[in-house]
C-alpha atoms as a PDB file:
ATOM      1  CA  UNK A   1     -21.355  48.714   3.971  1.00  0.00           C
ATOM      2  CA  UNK A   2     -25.054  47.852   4.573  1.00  0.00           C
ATOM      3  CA  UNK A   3     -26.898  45.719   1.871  1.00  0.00           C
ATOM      4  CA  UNK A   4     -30.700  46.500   2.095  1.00  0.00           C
ATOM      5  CA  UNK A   5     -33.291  43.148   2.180  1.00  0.00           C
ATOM      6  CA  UNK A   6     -34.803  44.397  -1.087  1.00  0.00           C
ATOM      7  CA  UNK A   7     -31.298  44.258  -2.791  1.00  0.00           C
ATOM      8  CA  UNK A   8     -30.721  41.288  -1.609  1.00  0.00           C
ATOM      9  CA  UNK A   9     -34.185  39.864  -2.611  1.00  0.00           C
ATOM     10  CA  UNK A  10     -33.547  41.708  -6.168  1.00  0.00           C
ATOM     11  CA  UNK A  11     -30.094  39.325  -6.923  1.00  0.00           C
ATOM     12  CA  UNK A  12     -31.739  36.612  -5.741  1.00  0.00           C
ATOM     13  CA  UNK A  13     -35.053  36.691  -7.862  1.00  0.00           C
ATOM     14  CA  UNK A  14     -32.244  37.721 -11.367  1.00  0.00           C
ATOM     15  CA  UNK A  15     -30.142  34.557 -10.220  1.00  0.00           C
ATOM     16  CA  UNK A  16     -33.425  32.750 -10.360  1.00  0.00           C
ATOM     17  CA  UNK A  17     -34.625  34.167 -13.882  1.00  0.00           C
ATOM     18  CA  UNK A  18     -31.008  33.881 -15.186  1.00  0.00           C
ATOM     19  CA  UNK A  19     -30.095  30.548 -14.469  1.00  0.00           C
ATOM     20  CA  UNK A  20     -33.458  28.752 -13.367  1.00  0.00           C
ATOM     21  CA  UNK A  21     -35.082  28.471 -10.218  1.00  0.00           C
ATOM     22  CA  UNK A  22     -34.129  25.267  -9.908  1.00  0.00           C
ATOM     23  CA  UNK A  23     -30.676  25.443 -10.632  1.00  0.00           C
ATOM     24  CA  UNK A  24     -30.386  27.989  -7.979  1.00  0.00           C
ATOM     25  CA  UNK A  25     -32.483  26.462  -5.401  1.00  0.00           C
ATOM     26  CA  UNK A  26     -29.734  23.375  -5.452  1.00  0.00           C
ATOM     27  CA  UNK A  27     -26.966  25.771  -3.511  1.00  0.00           C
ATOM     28  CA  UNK A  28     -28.732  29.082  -2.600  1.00  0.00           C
ATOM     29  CA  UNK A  29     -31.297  29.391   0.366  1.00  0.00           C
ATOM     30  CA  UNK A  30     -32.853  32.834   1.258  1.00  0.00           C
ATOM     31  CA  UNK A  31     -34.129  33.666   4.028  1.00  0.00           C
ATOM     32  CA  UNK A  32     -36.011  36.811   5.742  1.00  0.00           C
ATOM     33  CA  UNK A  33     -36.007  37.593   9.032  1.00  0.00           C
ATOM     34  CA  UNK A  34     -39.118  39.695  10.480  1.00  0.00           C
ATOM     35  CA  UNK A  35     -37.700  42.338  12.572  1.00  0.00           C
ATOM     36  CA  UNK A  36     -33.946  41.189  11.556  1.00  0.00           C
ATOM     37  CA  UNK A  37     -32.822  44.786  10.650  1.00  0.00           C
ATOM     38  CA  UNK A  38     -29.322  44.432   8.574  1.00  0.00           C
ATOM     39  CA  UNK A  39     -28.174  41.401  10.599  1.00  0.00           C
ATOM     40  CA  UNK A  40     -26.886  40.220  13.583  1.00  0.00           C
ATOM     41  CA  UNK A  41     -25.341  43.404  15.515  1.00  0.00           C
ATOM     42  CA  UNK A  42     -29.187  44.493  15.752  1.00  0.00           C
ATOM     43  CA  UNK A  43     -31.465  43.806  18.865  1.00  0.00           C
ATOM     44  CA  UNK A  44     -34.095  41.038  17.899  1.00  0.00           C
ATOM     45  CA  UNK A  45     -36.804  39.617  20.153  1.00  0.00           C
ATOM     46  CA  UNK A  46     -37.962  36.886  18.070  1.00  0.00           C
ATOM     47  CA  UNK A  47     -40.693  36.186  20.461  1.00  0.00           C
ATOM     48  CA  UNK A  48     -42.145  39.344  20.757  1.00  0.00           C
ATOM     49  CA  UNK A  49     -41.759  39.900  16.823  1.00  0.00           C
ATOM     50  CA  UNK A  50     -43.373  36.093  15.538  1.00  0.00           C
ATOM     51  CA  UNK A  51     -46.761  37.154  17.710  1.00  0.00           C
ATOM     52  CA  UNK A  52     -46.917  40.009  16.078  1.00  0.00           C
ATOM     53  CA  UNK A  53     -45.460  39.386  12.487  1.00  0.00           C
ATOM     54  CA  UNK A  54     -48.033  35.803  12.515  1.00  0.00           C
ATOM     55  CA  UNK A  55     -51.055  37.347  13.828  1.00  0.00           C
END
């Protein structure tokens, strides 16, 4: 089963209006990954995508 970023970034940001940013800042951390795809079975080139994604 794939979970897309925006889902993910959708149950984060209800956790947060639920319960308090705060309160879930003390045992959540979310991250995004330029370039990431669905995780780590997909090709990344961090190098090639930070000049690109910072510029």
């Amino acid at each position: 089963m794939l979970i897309s970023p925006r889902a993910t970034e959708f149950y984060y940001a209800r956790m947060q209006s639920f319960i308090g940013a705060a309160k879930v800042d003390s045992f959540v951390r979310f991250y995004e990954l330029p370039g990431g795809q669905h995780g780590p079975s997909s090709v990344f080139q961090p190098e090639w995508e930070q000049r690109h994604w910072l510029v």
